[in-house]
PDB file of N, CA and C in Angstrom:
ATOM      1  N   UNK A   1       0.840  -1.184   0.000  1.00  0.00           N
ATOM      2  CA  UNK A   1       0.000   0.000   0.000  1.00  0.00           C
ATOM      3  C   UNK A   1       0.885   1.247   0.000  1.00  0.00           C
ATOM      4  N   UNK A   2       0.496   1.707  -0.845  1.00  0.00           N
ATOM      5  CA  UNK A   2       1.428   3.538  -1.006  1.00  0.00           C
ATOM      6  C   UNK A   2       0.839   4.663  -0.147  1.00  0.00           C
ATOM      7  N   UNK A   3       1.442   5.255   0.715  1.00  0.00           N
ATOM      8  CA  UNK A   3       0.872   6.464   1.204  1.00  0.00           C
ATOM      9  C   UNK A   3       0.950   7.669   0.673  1.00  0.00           C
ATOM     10  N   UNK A   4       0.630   8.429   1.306  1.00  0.00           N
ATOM     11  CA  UNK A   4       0.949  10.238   0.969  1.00  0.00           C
ATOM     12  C   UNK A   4       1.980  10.731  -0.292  1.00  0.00           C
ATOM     13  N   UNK A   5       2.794  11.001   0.581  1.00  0.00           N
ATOM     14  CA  UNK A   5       4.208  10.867  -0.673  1.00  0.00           C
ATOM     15  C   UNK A   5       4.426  10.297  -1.574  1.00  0.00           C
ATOM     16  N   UNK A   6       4.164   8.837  -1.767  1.00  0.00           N
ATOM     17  CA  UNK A   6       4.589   7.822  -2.398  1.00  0.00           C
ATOM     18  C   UNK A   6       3.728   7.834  -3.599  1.00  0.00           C
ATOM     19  N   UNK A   7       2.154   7.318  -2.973  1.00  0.00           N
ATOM     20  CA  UNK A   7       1.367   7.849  -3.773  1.00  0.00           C
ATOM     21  C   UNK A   7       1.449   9.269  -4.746  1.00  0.00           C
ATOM     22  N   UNK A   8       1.660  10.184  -4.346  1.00  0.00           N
ATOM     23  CA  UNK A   8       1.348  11.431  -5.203  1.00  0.00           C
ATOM     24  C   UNK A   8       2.732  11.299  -6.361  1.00  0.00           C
ATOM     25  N   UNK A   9       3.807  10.538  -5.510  1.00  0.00           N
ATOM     26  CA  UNK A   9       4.807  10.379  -6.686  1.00  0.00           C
ATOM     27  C   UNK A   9       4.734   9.347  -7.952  1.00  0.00           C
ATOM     28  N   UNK A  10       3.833   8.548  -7.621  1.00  0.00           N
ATOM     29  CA  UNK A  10       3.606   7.470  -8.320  1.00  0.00           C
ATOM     30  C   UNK A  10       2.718   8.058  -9.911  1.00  0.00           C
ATOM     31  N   UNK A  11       1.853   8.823  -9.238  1.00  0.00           N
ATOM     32  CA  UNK A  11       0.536   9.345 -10.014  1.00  0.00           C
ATOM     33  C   UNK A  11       1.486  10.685 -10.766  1.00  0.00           C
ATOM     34  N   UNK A  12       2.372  11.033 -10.225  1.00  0.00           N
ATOM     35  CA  UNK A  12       3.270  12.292 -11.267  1.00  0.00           C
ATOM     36  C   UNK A  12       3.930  11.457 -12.094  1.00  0.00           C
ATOM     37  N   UNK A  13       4.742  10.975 -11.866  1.00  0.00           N
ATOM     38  CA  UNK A  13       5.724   9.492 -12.675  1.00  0.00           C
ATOM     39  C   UNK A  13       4.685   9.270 -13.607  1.00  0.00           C
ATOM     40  N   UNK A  14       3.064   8.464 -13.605  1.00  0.00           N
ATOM     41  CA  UNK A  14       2.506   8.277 -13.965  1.00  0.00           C
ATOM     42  C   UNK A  14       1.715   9.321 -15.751  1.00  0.00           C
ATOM     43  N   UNK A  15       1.380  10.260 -14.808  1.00  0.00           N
ATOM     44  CA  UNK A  15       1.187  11.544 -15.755  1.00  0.00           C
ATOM     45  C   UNK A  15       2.615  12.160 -16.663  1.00  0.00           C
ATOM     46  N   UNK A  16       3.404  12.050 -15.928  1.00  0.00           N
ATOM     47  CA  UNK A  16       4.990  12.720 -16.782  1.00  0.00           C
ATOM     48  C   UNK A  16       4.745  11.229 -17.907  1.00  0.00           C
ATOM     49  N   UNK A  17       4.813  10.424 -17.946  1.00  0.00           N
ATOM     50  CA  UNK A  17       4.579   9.143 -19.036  1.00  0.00           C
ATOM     51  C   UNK A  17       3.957   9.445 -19.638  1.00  0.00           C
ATOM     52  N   UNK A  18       2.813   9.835 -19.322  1.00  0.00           N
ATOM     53  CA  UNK A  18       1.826   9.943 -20.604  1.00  0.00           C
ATOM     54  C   UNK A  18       1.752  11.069 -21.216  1.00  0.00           C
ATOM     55  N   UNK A  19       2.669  12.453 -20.887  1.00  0.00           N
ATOM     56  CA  UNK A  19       2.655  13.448 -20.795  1.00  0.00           C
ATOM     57  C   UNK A  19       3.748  13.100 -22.546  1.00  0.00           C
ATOM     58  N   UNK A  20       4.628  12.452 -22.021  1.00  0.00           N
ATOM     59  CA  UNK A  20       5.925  12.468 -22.677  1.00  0.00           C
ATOM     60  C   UNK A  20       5.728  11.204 -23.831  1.00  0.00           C
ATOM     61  N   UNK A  21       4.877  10.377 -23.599  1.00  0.00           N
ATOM     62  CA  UNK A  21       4.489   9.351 -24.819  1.00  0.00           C
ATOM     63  C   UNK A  21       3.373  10.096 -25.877  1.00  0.00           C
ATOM     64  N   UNK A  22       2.913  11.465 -25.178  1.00  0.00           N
ATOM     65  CA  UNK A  22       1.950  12.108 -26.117  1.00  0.00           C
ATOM     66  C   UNK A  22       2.870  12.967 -27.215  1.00  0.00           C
ATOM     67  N   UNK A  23       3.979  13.543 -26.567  1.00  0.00           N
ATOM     68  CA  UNK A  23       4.927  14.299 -26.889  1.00  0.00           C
ATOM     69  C   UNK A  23       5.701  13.429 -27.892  1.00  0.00           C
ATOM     70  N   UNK A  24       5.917  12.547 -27.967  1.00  0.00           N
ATOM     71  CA  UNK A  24       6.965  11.686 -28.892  1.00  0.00           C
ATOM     72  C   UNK A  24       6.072  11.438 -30.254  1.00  0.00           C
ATOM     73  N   UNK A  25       4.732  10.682 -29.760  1.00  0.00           N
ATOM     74  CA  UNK A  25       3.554  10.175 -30.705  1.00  0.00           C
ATOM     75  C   UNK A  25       3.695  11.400 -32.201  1.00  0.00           C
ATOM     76  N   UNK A  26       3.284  12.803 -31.334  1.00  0.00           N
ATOM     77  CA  UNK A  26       3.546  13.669 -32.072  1.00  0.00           C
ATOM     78  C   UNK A  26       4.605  14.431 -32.787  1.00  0.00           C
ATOM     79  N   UNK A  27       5.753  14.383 -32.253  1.00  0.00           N
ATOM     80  CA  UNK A  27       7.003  14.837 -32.325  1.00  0.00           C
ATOM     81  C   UNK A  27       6.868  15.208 -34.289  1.00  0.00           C
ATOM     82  N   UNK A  28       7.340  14.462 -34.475  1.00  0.00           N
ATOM     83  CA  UNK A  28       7.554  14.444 -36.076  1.00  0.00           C
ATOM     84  C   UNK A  28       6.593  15.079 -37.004  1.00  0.00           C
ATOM     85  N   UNK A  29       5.702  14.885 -36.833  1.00  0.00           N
ATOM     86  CA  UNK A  29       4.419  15.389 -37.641  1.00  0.00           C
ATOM     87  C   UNK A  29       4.061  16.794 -36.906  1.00  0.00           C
ATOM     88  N   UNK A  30       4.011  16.815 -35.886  1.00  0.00           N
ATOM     89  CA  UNK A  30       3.580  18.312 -35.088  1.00  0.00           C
ATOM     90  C   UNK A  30       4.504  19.024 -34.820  1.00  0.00           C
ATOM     91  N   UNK A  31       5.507  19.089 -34.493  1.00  0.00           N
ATOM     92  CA  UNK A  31       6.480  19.762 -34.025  1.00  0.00           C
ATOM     93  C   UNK A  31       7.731  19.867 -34.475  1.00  0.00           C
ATOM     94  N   UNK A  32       8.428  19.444 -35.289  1.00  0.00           N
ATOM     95  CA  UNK A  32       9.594  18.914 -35.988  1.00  0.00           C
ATOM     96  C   UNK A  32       9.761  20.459 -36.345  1.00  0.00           C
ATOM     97  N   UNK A  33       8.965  21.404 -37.070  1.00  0.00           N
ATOM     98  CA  UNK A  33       9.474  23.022 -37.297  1.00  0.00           C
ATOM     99  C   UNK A  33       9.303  23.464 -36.684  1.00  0.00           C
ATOM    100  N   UNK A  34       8.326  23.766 -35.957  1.00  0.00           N
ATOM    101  CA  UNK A  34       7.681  24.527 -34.832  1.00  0.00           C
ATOM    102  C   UNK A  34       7.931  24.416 -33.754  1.00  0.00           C
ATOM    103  N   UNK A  35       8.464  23.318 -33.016  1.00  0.00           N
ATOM    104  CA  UNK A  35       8.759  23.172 -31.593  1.00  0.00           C
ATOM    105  C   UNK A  35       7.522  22.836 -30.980  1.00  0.00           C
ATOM    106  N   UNK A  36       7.661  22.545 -29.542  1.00  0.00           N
ATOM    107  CA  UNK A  36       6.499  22.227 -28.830  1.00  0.00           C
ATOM    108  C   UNK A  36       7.010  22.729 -27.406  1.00  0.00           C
ATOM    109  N   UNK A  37       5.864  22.546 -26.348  1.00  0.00           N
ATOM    110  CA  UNK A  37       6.052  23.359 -25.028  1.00  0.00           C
ATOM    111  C   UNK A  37       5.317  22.646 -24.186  1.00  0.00           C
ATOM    112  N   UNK A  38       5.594  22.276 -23.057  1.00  0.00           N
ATOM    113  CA  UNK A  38       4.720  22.195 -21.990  1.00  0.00           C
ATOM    114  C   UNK A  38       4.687  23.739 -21.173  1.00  0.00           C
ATOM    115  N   UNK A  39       3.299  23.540 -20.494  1.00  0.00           N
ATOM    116  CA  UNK A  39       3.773  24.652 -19.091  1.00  0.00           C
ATOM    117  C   UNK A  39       3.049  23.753 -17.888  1.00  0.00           C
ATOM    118  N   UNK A  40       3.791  23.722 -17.058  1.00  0.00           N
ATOM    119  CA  UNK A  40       3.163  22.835 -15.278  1.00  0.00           C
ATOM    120  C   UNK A  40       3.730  23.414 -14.783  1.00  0.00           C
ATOM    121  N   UNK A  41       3.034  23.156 -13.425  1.00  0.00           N
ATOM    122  CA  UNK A  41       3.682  23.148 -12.051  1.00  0.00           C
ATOM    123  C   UNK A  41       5.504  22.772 -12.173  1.00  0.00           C
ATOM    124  N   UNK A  42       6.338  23.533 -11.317  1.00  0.00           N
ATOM    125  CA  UNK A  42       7.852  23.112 -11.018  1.00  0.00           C
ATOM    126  C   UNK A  42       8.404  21.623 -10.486  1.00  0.00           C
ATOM    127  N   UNK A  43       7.495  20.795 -10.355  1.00  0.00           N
ATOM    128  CA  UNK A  43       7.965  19.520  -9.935  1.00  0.00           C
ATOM    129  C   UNK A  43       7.854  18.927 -11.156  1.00  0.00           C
ATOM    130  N   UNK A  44       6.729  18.948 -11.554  1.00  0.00           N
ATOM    131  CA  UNK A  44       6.310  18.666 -13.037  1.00  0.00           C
ATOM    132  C   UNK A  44       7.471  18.787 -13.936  1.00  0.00           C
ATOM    133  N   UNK A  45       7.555  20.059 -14.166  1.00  0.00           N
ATOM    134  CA  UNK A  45       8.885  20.012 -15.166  1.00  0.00           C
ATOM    135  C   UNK A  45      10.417  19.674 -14.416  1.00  0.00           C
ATOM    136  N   UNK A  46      10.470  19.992 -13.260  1.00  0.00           N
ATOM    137  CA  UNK A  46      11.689  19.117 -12.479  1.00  0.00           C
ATOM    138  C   UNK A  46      11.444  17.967 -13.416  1.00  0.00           C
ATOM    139  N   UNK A  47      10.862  17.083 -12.804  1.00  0.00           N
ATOM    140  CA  UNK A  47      10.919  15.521 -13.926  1.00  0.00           C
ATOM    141  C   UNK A  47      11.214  15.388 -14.591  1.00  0.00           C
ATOM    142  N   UNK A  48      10.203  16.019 -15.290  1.00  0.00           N
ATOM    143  CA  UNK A  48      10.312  15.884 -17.310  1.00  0.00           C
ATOM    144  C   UNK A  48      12.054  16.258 -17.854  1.00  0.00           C
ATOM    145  N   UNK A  49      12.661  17.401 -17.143  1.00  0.00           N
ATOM    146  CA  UNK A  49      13.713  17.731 -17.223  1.00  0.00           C
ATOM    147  C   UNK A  49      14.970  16.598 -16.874  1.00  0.00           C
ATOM    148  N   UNK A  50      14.685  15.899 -15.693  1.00  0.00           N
ATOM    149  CA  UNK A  50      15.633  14.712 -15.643  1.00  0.00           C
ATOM    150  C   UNK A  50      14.794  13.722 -16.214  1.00  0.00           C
ATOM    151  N   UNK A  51      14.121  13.375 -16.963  1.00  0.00           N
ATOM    152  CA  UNK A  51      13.788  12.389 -17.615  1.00  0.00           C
ATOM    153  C   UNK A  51      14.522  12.381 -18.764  1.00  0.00           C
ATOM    154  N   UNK A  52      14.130  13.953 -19.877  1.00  0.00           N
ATOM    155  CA  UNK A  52      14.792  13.887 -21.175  1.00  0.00           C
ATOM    156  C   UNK A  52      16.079  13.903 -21.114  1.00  0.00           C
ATOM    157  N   UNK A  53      16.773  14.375 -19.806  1.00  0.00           N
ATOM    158  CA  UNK A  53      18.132  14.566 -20.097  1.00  0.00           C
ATOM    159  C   UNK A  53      19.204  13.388 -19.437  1.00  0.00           C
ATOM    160  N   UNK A  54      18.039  12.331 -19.275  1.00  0.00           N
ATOM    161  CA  UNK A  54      18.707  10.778 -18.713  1.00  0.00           C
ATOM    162  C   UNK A  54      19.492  10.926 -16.769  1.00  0.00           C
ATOM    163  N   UNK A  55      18.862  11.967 -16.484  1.00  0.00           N
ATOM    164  CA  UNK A  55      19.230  11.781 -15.337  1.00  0.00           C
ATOM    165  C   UNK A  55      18.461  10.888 -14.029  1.00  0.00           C
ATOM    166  N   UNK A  56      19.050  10.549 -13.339  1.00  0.00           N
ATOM    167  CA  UNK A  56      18.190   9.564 -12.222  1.00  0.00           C
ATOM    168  C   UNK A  56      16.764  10.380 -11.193  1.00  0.00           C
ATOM    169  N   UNK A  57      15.717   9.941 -11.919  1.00  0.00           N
ATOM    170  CA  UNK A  57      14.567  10.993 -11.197  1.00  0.00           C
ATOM    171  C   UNK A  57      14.205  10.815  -9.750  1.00  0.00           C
ATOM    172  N   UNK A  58      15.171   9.951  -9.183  1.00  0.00           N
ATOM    173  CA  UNK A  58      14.723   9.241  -7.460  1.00  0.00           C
ATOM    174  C   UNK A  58      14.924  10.481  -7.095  1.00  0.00           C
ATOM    175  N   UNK A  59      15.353  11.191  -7.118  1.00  0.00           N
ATOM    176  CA  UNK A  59      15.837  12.616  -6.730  1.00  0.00           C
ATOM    177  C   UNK A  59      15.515  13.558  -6.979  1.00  0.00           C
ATOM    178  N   UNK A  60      14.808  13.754  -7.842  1.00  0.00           N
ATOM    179  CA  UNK A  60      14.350  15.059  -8.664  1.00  0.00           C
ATOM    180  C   UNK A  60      14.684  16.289  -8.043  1.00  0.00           C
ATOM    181  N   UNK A  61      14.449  16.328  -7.059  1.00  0.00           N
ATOM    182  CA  UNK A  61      14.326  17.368  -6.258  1.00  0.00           C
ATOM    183  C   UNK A  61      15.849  18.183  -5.661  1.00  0.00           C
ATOM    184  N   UNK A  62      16.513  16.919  -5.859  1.00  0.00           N
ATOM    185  CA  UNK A  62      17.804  17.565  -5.432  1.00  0.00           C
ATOM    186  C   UNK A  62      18.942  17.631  -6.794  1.00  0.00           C
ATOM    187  N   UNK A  63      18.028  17.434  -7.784  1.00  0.00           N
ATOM    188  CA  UNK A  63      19.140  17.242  -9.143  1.00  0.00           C
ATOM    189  C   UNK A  63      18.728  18.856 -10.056  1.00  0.00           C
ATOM    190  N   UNK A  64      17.573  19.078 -10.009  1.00  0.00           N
ATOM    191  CA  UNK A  64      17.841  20.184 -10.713  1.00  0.00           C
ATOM    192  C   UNK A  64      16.742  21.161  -9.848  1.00  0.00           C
ATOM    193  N   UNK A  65      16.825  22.240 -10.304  1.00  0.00           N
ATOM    194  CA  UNK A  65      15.816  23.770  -9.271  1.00  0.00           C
ATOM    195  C   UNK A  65      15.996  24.584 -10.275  1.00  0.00           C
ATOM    196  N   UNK A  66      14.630  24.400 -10.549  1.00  0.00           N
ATOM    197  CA  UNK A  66      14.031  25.855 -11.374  1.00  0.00           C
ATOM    198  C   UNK A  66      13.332  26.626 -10.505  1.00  0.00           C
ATOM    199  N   UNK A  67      13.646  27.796 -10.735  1.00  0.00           N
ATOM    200  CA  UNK A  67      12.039  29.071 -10.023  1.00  0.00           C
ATOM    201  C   UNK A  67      10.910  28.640 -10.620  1.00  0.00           C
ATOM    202  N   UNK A  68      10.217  29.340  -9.814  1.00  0.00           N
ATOM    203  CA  UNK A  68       8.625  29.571 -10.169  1.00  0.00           C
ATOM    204  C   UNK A  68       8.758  30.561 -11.073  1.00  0.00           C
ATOM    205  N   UNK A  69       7.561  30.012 -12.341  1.00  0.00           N
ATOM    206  CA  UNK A  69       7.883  31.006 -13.390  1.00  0.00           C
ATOM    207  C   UNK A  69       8.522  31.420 -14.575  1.00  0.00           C
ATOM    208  N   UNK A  70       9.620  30.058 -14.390  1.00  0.00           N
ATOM    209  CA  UNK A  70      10.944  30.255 -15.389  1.00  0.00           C
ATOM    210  C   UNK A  70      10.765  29.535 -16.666  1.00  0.00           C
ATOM    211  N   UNK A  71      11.450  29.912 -17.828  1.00  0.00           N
ATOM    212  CA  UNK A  71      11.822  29.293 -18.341  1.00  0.00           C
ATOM    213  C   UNK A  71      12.920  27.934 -18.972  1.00  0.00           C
ATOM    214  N   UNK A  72      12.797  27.109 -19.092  1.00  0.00           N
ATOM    215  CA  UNK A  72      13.518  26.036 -19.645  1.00  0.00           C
ATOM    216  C   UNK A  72      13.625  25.358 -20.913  1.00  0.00           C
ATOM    217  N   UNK A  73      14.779  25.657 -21.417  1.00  0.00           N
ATOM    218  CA  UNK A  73      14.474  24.860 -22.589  1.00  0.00           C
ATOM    219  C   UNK A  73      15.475  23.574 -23.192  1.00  0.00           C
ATOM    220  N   UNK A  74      14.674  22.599 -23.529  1.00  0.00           N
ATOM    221  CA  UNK A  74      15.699  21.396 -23.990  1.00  0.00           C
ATOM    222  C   UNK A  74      15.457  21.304 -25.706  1.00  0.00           C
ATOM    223  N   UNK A  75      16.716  21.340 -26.381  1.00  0.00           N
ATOM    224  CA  UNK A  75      16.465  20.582 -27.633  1.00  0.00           C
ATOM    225  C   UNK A  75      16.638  19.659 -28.153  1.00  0.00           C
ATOM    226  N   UNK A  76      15.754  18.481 -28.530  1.00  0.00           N
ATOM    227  CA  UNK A  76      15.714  17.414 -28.714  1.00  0.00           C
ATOM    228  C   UNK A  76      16.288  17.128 -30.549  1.00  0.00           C
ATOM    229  N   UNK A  77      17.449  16.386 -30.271  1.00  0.00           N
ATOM    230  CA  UNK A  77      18.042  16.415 -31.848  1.00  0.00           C
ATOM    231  C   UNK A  77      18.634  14.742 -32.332  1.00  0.00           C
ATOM    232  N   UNK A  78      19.013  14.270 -33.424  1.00  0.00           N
ATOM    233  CA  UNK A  78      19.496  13.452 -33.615  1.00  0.00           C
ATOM    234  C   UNK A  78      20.521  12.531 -32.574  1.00  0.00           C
ATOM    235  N   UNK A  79      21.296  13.891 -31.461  1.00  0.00           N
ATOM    236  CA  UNK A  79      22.262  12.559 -30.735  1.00  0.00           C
ATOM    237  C   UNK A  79      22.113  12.727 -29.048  1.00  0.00           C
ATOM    238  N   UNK A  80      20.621  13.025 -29.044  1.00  0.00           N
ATOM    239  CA  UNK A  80      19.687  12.936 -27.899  1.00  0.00           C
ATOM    240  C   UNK A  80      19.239  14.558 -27.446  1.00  0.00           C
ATOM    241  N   UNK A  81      19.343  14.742 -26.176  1.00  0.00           N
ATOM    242  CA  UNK A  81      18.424  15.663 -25.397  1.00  0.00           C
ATOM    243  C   UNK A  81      20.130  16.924 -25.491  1.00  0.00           C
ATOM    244  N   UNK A  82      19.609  18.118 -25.502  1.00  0.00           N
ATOM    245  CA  UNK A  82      20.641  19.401 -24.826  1.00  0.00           C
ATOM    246  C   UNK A  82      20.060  20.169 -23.979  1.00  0.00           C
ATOM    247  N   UNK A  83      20.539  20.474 -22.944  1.00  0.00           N
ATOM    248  CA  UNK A  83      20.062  21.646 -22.018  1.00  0.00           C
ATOM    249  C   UNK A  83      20.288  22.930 -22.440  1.00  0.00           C
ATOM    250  N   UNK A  84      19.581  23.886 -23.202  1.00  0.00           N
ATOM    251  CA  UNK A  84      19.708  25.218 -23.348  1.00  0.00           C
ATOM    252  C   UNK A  84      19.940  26.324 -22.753  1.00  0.00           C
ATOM    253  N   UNK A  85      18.309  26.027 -21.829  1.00  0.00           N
ATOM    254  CA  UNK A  85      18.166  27.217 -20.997  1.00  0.00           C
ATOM    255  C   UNK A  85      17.832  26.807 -19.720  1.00  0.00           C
ATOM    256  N   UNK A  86      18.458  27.132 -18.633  1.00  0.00           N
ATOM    257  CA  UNK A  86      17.437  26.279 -17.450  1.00  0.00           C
ATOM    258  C   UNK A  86      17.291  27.325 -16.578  1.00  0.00           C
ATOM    259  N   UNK A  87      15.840  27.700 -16.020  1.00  0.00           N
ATOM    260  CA  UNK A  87      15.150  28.830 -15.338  1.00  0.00           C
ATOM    261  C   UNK A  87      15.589  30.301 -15.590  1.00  0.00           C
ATOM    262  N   UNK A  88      15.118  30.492 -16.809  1.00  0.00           N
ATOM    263  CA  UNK A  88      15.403  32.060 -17.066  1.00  0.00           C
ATOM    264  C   UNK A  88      14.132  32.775 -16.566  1.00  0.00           C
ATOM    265  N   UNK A  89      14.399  33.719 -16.186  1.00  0.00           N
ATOM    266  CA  UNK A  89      13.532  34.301 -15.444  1.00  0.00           C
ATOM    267  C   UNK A  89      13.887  35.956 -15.966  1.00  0.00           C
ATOM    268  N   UNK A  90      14.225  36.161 -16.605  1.00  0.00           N
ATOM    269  CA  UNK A  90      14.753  36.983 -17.638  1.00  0.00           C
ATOM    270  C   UNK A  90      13.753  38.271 -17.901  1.00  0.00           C
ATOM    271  N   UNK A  91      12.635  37.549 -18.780  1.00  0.00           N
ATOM    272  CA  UNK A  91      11.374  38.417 -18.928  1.00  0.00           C
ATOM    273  C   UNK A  91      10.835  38.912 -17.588  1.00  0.00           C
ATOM    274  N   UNK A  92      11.044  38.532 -16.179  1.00  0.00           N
ATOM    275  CA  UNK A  92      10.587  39.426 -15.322  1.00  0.00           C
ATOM    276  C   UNK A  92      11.271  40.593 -15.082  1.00  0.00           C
ATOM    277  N   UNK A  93      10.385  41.480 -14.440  1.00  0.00           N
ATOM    278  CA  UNK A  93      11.182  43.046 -13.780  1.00  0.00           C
ATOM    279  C   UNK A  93      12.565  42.815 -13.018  1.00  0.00           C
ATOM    280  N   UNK A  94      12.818  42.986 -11.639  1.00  0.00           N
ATOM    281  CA  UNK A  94      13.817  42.441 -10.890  1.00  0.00           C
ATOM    282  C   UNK A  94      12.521  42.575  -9.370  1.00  0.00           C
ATOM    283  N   UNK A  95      11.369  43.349  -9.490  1.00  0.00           N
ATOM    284  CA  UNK A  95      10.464  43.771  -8.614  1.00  0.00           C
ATOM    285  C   UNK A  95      10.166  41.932  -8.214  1.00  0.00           C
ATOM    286  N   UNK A  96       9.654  41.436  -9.621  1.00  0.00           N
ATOM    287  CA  UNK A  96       8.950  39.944  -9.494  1.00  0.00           C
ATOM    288  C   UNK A  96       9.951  39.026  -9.173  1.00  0.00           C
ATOM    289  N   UNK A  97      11.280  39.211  -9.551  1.00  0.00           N
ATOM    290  CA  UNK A  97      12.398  38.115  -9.410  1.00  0.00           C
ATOM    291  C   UNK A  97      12.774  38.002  -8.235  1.00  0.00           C
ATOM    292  N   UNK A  98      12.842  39.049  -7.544  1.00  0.00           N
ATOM    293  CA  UNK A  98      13.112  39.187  -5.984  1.00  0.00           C
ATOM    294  C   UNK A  98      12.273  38.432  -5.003  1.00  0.00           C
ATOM    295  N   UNK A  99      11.155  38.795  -5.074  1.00  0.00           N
ATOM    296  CA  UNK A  99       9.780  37.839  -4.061  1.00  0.00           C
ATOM    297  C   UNK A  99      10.080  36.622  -3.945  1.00  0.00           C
ATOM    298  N   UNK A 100       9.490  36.569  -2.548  1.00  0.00           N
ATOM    299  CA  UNK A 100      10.091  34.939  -1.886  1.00  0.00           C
ATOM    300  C   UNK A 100       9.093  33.490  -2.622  1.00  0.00           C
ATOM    301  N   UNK A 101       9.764  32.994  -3.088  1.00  0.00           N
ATOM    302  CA  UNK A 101       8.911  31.828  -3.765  1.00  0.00           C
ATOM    303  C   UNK A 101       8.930  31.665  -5.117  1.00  0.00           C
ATOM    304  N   UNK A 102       9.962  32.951  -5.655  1.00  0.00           N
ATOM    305  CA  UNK A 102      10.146  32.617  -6.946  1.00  0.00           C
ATOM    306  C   UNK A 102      11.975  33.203  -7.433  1.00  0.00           C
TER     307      UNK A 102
END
């Protein structure tokens, strides 16, 4: 039986899968010029972020930290995943970048 934690990690793991088997399905036909995007919650893309980039997700939490808000970007090419951009926060003022929680 899974509790609290376990559970809610199971059901993200769960959703990041199907999130990312929707993303592939399409890849080629939808996105190949255009690119594609998620936007979630920061744990959410925590994941997805060590997923595409083959890192170990037992951890998520202590492998990569984005702000609230940020941008990230990976490009997906012939000799796998690149990390571009990770939490630009750029487009905010310095008013919004400052506040606690992001």
């Amino acid at each position: 039986m899974l509790l609290g934690g376990a559970l809610r990690r199971l059901k993200l793991k769960e959703r990041i899968y199907s999130l990312k088997l929707y993303l592939l399905r399409h890849d080629e036909t939808t996105y190949s010029r255009t690119g594609g995007y998620v936007v979630s919650h920061k744990a959410t893309i925590r994941v997805i972020l060590c997923s595409s980039l083959g890192i170990n997700m037992g951890r998520y939490c202590d492998r990569i930290d984005v702000p609230a808000a940020s941008l990230s970007i990976v490009q997906f090419g012939a000799l796998g995943s690149m990390l571009k951009v990770l939490g630009d926060r750029s487009f905010m003022d310095a008013d919004l970048r400052s506040l606690s929680g992001t």
